[in-house]
N, C-alpha and C. Protein backbone atom coordinates (compact mmCIF):
# COMPACT_ATOMS: atom_id res chain seq x y z
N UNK A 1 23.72 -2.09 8.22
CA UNK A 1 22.78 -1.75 9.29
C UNK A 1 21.45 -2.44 9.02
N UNK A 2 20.96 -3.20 10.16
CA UNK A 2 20.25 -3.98 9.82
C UNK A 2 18.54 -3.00 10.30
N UNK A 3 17.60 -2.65 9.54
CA UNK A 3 16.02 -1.63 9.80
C UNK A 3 15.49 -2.92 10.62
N UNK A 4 14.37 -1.70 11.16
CA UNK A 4 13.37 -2.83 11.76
C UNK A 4 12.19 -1.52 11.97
N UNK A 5 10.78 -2.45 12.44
CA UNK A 5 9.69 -1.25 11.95
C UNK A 5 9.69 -0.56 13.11
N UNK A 6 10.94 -0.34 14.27
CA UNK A 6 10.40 0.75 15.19
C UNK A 6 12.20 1.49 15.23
N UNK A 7 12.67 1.79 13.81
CA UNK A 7 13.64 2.33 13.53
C UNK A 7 13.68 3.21 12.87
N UNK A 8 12.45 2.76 11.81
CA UNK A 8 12.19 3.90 10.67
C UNK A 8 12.22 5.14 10.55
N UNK A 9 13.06 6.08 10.22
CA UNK A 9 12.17 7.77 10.31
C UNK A 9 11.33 7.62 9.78
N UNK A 10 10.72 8.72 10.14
CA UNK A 10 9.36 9.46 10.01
C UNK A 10 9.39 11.06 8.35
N UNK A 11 8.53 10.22 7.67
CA UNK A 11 8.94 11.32 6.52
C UNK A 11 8.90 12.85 6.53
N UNK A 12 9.52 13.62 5.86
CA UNK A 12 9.72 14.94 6.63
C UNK A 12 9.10 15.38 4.91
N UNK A 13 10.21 15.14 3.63
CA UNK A 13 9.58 15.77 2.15
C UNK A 13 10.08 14.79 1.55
N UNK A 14 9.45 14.86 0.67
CA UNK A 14 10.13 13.73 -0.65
C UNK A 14 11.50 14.12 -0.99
N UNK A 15 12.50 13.37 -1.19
CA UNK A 15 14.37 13.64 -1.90
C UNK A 15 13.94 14.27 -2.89
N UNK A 16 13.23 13.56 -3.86
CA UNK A 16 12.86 13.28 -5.43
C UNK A 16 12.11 14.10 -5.69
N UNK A 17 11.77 14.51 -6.73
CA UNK A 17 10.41 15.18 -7.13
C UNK A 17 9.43 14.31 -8.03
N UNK A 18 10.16 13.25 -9.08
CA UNK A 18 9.54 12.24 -9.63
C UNK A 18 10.76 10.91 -9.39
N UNK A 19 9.57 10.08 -9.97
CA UNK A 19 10.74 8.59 -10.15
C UNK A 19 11.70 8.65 -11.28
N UNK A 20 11.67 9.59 -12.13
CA UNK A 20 12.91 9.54 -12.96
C UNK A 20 14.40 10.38 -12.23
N UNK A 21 13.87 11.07 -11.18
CA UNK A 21 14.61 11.98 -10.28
C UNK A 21 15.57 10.54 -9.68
N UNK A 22 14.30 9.54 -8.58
CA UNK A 22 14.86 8.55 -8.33
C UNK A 22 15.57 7.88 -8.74
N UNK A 23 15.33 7.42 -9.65
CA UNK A 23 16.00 6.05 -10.87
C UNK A 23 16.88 7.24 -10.99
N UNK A 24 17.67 7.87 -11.50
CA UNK A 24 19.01 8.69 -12.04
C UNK A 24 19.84 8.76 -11.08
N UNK A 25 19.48 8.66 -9.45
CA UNK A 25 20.40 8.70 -8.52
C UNK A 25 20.40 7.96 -7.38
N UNK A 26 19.48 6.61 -7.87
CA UNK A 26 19.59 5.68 -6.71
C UNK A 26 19.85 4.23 -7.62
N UNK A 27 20.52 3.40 -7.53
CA UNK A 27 20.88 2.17 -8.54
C UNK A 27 19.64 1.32 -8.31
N UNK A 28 18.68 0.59 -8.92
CA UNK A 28 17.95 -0.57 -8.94
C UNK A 28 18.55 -1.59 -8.67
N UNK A 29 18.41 -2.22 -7.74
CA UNK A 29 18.84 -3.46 -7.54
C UNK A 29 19.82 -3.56 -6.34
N UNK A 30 20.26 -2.26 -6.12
CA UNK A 30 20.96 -1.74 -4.82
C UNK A 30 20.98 -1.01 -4.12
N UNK A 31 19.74 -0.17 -4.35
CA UNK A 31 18.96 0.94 -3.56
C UNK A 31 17.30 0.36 -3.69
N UNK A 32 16.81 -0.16 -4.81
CA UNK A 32 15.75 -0.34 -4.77
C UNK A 32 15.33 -1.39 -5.49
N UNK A 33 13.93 -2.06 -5.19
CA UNK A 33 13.64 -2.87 -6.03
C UNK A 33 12.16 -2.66 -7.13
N UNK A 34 11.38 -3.35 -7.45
CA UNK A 34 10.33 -3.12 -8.10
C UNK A 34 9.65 -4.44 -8.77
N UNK A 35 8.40 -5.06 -8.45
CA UNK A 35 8.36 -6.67 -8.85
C UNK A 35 5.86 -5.68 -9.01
N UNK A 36 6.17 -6.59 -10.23
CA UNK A 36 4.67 -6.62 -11.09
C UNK A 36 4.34 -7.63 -11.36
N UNK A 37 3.61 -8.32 -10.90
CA UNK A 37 2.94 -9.57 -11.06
C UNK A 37 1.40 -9.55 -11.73
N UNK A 38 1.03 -9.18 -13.31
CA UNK A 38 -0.02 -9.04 -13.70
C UNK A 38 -0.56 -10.20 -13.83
N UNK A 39 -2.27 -10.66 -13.25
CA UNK A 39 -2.79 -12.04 -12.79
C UNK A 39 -4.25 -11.64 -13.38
N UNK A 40 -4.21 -10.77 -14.67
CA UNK A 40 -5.66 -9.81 -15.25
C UNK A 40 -6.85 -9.94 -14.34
N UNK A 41 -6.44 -9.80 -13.17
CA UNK A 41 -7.37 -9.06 -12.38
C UNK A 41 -7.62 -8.16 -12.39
N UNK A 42 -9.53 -7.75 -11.88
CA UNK A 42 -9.87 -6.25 -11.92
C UNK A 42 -9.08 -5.46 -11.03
N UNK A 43 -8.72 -5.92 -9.92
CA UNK A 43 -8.09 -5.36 -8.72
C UNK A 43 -6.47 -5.64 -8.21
N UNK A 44 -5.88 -4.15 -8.68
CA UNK A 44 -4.59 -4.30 -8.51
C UNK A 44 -4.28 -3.91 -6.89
N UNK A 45 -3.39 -4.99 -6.29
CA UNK A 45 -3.54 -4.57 -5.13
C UNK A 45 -1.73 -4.16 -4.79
N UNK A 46 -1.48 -3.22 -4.38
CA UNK A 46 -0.13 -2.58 -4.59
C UNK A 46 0.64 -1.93 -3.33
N UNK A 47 2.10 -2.04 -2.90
CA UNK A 47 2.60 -0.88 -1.74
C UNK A 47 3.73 -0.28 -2.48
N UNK A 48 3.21 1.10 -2.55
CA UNK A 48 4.33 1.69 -3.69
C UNK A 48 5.89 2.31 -2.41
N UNK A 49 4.98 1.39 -1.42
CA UNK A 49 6.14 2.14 -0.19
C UNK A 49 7.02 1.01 0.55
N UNK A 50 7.03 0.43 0.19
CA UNK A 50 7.98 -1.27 0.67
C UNK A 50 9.07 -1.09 1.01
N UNK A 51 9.59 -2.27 0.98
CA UNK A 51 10.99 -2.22 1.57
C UNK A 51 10.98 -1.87 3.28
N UNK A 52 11.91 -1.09 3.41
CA UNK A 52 12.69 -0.10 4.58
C UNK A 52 11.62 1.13 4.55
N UNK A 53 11.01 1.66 3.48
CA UNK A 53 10.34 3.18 3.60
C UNK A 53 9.16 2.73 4.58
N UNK A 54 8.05 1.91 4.32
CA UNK A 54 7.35 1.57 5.15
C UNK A 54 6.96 0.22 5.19
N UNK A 55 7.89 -0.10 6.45
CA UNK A 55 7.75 -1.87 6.63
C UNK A 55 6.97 -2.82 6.91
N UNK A 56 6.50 -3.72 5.96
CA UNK A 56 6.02 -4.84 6.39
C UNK A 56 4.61 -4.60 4.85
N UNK A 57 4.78 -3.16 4.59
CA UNK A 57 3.35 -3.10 3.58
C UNK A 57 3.77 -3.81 2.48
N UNK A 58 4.76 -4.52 2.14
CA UNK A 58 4.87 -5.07 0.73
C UNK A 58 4.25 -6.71 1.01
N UNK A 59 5.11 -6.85 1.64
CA UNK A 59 3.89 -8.15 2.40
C UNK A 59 2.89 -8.71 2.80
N UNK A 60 2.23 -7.41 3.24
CA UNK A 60 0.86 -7.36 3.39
C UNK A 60 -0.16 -7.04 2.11
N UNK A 61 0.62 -6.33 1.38
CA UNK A 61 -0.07 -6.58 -0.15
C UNK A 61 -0.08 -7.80 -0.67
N UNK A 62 1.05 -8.68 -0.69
CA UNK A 62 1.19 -9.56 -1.38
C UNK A 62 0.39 -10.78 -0.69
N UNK A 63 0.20 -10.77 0.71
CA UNK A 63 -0.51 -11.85 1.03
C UNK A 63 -2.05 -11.15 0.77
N UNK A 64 -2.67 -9.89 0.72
CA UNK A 64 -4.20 -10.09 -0.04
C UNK A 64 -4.15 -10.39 -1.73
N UNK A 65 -3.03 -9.91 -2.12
CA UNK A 65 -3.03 -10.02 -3.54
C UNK A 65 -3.37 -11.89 -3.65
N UNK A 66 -2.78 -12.89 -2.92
CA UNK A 66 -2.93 -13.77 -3.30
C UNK A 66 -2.27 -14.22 -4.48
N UNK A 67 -2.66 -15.71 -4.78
CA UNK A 67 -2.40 -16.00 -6.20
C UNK A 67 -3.14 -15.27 -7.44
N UNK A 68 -3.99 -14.96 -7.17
CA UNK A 68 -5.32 -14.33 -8.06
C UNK A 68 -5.69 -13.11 -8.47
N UNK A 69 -5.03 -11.82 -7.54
CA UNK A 69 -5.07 -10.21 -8.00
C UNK A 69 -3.77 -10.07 -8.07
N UNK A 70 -3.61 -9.13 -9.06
CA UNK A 70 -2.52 -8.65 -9.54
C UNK A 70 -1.73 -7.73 -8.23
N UNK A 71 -0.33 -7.84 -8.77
CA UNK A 71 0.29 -7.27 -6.94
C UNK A 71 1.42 -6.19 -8.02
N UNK A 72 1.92 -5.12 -7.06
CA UNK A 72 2.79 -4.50 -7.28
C UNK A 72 3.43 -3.88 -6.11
N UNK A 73 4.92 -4.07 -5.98
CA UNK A 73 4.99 -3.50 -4.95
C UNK A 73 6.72 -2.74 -5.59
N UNK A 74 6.93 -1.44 -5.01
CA UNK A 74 8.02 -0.86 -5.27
C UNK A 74 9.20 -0.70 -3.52
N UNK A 75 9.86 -1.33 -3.62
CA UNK A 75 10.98 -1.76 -2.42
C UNK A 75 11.97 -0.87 -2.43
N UNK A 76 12.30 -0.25 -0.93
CA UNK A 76 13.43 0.53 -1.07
C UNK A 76 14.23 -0.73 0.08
N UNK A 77 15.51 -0.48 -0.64
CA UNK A 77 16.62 -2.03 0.23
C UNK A 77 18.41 -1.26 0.43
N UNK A 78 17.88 -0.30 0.99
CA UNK A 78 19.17 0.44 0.98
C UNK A 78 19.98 0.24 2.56
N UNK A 79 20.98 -0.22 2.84
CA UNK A 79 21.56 -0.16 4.10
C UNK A 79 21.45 0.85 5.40
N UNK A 80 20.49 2.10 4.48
CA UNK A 80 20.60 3.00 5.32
C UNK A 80 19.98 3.87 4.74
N UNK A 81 18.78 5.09 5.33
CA UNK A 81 18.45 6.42 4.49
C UNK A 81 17.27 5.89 3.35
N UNK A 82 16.65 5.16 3.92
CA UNK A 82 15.52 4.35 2.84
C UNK A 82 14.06 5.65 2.68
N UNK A 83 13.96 6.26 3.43
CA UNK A 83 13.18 7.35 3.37
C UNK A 83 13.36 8.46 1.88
N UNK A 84 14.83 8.43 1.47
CA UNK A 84 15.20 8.99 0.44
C UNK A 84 14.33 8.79 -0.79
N UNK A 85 14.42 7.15 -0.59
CA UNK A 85 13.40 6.94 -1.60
C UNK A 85 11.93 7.17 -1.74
N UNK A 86 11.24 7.64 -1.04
CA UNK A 86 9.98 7.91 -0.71
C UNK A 86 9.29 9.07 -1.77
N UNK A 87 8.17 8.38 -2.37
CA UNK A 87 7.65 9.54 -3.30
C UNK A 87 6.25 9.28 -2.90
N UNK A 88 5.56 10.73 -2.61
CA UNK A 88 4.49 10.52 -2.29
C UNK A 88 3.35 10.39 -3.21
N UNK A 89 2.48 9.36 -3.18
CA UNK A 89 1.55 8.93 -3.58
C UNK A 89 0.99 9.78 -4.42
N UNK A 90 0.61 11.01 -4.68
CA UNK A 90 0.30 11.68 -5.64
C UNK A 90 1.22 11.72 -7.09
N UNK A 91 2.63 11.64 -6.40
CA UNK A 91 3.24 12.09 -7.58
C UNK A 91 4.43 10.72 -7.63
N UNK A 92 3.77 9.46 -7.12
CA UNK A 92 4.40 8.53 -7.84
C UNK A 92 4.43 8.18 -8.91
N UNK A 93 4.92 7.71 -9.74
CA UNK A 93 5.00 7.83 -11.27
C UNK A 93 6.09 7.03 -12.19
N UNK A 94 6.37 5.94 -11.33
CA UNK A 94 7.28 4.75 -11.85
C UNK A 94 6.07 4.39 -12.86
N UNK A 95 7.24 4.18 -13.71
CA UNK A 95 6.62 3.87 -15.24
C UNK A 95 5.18 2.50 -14.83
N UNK A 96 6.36 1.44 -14.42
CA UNK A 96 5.44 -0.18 -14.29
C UNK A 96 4.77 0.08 -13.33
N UNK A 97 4.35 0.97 -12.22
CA UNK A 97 3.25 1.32 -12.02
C UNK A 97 2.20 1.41 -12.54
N UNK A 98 2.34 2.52 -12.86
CA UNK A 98 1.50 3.33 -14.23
C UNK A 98 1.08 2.47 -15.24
N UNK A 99 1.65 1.47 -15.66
CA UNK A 99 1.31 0.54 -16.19
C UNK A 99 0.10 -0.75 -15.69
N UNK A 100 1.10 -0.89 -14.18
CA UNK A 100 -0.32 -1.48 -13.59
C UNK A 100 -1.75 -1.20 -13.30
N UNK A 101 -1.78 -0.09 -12.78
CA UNK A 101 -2.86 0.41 -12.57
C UNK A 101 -3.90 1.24 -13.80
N UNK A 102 -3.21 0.70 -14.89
CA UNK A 102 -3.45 1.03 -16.08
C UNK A 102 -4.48 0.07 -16.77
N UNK A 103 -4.03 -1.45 -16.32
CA UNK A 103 -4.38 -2.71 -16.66
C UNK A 103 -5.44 -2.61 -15.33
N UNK A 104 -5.52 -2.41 -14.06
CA UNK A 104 -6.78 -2.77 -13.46
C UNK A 104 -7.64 -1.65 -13.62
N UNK A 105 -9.09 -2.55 -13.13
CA UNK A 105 -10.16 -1.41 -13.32
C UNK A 105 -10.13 -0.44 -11.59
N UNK A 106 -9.65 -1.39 -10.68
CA UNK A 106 -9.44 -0.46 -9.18
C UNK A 106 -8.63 -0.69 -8.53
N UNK A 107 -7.46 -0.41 -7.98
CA UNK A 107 -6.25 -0.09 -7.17
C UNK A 107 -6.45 -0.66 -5.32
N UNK A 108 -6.27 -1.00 -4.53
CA UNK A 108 -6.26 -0.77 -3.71
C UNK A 108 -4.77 -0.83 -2.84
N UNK A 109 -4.10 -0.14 -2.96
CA UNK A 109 -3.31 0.81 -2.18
C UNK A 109 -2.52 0.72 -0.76
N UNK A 110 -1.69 -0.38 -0.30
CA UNK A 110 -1.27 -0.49 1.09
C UNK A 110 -0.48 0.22 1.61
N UNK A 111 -0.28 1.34 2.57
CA UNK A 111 0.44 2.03 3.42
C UNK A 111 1.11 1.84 4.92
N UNK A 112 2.07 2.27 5.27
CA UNK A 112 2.51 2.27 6.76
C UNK A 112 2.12 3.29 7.31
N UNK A 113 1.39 3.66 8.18
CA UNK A 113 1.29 4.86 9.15
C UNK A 113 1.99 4.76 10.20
N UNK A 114 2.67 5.77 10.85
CA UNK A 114 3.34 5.91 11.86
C UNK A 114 3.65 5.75 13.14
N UNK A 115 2.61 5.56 13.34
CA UNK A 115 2.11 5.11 15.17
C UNK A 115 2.89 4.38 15.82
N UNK A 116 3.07 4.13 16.87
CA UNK A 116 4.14 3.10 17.24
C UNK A 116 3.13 2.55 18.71
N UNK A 117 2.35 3.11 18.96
CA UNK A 117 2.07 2.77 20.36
C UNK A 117 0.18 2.01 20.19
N UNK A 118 -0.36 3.08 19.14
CA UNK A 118 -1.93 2.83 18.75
C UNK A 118 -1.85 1.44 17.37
N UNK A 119 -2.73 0.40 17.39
CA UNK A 119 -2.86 -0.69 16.42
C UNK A 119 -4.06 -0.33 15.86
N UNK A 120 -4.04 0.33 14.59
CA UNK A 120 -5.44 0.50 13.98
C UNK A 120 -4.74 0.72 12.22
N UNK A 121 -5.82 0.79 11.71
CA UNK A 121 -6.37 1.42 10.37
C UNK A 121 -7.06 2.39 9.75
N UNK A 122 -6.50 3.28 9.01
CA UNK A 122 -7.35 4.60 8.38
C UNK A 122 -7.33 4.11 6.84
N UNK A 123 -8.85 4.10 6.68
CA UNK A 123 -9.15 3.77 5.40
C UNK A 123 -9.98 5.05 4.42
N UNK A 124 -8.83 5.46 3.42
CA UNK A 124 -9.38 6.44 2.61
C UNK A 124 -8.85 5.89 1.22
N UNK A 125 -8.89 6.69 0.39
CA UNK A 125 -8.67 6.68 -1.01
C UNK A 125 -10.14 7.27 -1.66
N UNK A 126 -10.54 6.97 -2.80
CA UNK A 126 -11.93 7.90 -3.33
C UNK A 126 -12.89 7.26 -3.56
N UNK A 127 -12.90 5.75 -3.38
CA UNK A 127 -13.92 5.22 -3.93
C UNK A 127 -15.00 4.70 -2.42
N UNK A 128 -15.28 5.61 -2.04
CA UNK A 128 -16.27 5.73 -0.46
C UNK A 128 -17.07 4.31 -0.68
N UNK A 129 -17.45 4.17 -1.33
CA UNK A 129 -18.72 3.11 -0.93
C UNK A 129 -17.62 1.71 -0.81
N UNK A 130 -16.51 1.47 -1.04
CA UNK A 130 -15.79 0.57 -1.21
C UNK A 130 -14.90 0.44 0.79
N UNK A 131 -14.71 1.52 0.59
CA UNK A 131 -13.71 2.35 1.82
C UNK A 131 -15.15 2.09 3.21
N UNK A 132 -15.90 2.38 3.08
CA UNK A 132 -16.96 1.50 4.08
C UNK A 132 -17.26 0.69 4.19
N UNK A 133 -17.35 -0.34 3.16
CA UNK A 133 -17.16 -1.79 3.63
C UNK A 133 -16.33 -2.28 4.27
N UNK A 134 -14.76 -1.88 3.88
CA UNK A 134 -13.37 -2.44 4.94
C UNK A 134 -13.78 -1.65 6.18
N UNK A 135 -14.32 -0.72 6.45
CA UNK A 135 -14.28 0.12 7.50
C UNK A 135 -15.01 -1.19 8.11
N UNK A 136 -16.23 -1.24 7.96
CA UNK A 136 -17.05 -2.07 8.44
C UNK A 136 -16.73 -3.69 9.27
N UNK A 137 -16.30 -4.18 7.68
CA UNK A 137 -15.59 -5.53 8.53
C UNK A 137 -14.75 -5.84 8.89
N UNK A 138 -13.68 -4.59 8.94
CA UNK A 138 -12.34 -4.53 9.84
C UNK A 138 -12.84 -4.74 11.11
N UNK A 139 -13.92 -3.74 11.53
CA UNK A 139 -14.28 -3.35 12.72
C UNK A 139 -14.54 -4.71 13.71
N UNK A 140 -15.41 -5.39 12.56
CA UNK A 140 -16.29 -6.45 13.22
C UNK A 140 -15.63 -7.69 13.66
N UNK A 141 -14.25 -7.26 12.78
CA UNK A 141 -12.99 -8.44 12.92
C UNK A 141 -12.18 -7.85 14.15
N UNK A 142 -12.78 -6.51 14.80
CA UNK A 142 -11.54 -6.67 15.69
C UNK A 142 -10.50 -5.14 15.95
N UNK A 143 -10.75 -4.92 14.55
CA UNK A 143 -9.27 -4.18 13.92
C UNK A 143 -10.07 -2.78 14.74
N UNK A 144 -8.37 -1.64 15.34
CA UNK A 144 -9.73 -0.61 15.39
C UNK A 144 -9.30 0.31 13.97
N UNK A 145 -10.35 1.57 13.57
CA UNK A 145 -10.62 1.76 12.72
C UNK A 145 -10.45 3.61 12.95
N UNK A 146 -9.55 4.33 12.06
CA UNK A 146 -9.45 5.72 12.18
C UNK A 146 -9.95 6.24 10.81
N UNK A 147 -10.39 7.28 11.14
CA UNK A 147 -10.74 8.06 10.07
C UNK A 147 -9.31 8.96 9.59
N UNK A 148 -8.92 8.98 8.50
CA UNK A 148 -7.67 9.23 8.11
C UNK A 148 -7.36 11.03 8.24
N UNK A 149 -6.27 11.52 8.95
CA UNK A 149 -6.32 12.89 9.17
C UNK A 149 -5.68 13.22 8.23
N UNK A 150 -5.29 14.55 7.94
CA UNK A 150 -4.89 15.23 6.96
C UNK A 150 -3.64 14.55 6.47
N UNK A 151 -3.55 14.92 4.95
CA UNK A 151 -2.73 14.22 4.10
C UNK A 151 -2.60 12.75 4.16
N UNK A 152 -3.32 12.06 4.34
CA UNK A 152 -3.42 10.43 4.60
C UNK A 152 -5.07 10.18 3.84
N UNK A 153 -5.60 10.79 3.28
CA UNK A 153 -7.17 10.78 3.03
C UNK A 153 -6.91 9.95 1.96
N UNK A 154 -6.08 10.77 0.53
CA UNK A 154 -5.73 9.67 -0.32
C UNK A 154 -6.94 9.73 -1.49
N UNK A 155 -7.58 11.37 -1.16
CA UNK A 155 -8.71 11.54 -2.08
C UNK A 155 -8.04 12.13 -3.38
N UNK A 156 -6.46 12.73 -3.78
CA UNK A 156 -6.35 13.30 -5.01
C UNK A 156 -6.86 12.34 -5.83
N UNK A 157 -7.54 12.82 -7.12
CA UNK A 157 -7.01 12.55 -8.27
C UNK A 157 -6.43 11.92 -9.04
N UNK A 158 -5.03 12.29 -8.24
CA UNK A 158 -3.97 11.82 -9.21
C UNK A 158 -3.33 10.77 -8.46
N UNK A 159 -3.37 10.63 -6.89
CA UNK A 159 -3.25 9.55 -5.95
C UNK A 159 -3.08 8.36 -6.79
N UNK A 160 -1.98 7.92 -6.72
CA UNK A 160 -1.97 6.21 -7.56
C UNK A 160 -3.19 5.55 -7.09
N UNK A 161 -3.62 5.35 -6.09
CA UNK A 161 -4.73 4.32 -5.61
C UNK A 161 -5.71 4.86 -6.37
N UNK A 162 -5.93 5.75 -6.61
CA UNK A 162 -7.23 6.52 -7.45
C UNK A 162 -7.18 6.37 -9.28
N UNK A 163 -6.71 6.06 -9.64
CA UNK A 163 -5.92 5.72 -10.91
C UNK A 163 -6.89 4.60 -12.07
N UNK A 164 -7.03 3.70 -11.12
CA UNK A 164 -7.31 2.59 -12.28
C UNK A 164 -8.32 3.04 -13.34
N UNK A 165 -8.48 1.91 -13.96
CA UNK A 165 -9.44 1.97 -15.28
C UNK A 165 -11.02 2.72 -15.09
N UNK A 166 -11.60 2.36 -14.15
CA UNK A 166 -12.65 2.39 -13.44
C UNK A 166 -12.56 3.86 -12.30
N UNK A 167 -11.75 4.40 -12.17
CA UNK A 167 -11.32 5.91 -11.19
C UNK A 167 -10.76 5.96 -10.06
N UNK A 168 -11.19 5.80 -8.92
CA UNK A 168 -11.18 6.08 -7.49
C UNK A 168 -11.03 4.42 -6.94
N UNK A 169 -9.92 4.32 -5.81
CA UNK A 169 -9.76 3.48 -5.35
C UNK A 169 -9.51 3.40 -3.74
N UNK A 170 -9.14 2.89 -2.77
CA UNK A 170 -9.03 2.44 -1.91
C UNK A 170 -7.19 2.74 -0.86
N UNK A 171 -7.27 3.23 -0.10
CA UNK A 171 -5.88 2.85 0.35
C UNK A 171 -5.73 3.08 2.19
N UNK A 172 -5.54 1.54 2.38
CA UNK A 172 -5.14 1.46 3.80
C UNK A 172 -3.63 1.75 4.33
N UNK A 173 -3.74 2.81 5.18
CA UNK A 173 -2.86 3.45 6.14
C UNK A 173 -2.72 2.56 7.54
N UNK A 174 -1.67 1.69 7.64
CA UNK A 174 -1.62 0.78 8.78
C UNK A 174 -0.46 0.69 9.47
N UNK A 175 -1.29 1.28 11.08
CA UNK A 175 -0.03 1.82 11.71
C UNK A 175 0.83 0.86 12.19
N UNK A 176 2.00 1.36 12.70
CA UNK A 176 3.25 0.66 12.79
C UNK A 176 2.85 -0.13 14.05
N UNK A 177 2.41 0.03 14.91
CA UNK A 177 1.65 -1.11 15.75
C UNK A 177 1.15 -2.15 15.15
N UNK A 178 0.35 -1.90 14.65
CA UNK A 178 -0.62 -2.71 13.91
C UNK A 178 0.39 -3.94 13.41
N UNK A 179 1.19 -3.09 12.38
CA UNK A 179 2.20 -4.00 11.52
C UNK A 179 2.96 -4.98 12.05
N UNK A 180 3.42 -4.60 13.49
CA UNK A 180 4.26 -5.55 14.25
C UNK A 180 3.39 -6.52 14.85
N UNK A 181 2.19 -5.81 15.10
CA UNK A 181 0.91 -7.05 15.52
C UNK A 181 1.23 -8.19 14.06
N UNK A 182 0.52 -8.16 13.37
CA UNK A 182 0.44 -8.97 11.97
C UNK A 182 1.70 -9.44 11.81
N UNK A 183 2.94 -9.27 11.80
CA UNK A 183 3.78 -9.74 11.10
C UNK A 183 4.40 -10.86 12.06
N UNK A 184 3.95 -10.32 13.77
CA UNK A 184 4.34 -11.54 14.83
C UNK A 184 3.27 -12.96 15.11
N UNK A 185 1.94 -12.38 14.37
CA UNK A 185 0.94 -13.10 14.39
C UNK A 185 0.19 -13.69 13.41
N UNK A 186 0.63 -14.81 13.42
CA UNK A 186 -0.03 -15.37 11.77
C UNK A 186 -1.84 -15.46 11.76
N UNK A 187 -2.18 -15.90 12.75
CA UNK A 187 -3.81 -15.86 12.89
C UNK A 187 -4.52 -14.55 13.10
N UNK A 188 -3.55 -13.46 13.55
CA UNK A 188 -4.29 -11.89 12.72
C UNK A 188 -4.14 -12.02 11.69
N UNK A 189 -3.08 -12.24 11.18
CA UNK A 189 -2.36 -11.52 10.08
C UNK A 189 -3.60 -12.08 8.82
N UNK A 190 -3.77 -13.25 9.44
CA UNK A 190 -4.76 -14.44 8.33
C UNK A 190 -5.99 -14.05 8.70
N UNK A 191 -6.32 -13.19 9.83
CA UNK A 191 -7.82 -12.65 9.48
C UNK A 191 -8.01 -10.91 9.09
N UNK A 192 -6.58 -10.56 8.66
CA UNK A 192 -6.63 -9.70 8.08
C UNK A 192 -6.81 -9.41 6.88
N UNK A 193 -5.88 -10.29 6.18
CA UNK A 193 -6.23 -10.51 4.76
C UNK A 193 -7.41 -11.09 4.22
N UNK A 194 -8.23 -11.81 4.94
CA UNK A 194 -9.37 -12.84 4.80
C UNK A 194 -10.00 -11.73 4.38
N UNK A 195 -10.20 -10.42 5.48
CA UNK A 195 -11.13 -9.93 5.37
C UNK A 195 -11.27 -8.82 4.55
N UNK A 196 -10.37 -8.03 4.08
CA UNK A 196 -9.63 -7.12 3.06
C UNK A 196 -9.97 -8.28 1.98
N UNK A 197 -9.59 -9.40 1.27
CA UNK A 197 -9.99 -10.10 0.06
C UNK A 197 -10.61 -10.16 0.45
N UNK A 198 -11.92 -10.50 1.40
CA UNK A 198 -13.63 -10.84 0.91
C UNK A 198 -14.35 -9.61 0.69
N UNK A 199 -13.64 -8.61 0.86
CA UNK A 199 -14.07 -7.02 0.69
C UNK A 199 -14.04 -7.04 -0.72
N UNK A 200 -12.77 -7.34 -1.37
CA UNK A 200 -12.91 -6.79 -2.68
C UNK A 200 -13.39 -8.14 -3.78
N UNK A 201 -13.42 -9.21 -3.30
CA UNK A 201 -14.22 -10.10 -4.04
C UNK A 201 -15.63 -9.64 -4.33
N UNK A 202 -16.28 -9.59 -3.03
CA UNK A 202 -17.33 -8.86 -2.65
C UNK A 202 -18.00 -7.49 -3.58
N UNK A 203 -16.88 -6.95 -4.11
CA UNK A 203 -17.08 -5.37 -4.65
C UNK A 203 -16.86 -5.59 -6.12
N UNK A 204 -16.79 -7.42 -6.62
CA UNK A 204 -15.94 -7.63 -7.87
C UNK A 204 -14.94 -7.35 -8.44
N UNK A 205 -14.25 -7.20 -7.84
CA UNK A 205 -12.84 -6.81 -7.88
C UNK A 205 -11.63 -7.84 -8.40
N UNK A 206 -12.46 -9.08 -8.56
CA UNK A 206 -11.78 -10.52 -8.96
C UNK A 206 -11.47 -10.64 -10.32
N UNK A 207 -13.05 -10.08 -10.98
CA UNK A 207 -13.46 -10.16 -12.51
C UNK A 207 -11.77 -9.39 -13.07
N UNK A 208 -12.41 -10.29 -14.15
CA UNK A 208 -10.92 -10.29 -15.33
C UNK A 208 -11.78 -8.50 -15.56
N UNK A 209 -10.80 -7.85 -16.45
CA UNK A 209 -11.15 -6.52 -16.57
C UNK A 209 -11.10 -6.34 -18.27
């Protein structure tokens, strides 16, 4: 069965309770994938939700990650039922994660939001003064811009995006509109990323750590 981003369910609870839950009953390499590209950048830029769970964000990490920030992205590639794999952001906890965001000093965090009809962005995670700048020159680029509603804020703690060396990080929620915009359009898509990397260049986010 072949997914596409206006097929997806919509998450209801996590299968799992952690990623060792995962890994024990889903095979790597045939349920899921997992690729770390450490580039000792300050700024790890990551979609711990790829694949089939939420489409198109592994890509969209990887084109701000660039050659130059470190990327991580965790892929679910299952024929079917890719939601299974879904662990929510608080209590993700794949080891080489943890590892990555271990090695940067700030995270920034790519998500799918759900929308199918609205093209925008909700930008939360904890590090506010960071999270207003993208607000800002998303805006000015175009993009529209939501304030993130409940459970999408992305302020825990323990939130992977919040993690790095340095604390509180960043994480864009980008709705499924949006996504099909960018992925059909290379000249958004290229002033999307432009502007997300001149954000975190901008915030030093380049510097070796």
């Amino acid at each position: 069965m072949k997914a596409s981003l206006n097929t997806v369910l919509r998450i209801v609870a996590d299968t799992y309770g952690n990623f060792r839950e995962l890994a024990g009953a889903e095979k790597e390499g045939e349920a899921w994938t997992r690729e770390y590209r450490d580039r000792g950048s300050g700024t790890l830029v990551m979609a711990p939700h790829g694949g089939w769970i939420e489409p198109f964000t592994s890509e969209l990490a990887e084109a701000v990650a660039g050659s130059d920030l470190s990327f991580y992205t965790f892929r679910a590639v299952k024929r079917g039922e890719n939601q299974r794999l879904h662990l929510t952001s608080h209590r993700f906890d794949d080891p080489l994660a943890l590892k990555a965001v271990g090695r940067a000093l700030r995270v920034l965090a790519i998500h799918g939001e759900a929308s199918r009809e609205a093209a925008f962005v909700m930008v939360g995670g904890g590090w506010e003064e960071f999270a207003e700048v993208l607000r800002v020159s998303l805006a000015e680029a175009g993009f529209a811009i939501r304030r993130p509603r409940q459970g999408l804020a992305g302020r825990r703690p323990t939130n992977i995006c919040n993690m790095g060396r340095l604390g509180p990080g960043v994480q864009l929620e980008i709705s499924e509109a949006l996504r099909r915009e960018l992925r059909d359009d290379s000249a958004r898509m290229e002033d999307f990323v432009e502007v997300v990397r001149r954000g975190i260049l901008e915030m030093g986010g380049g510097a070796t750590p």
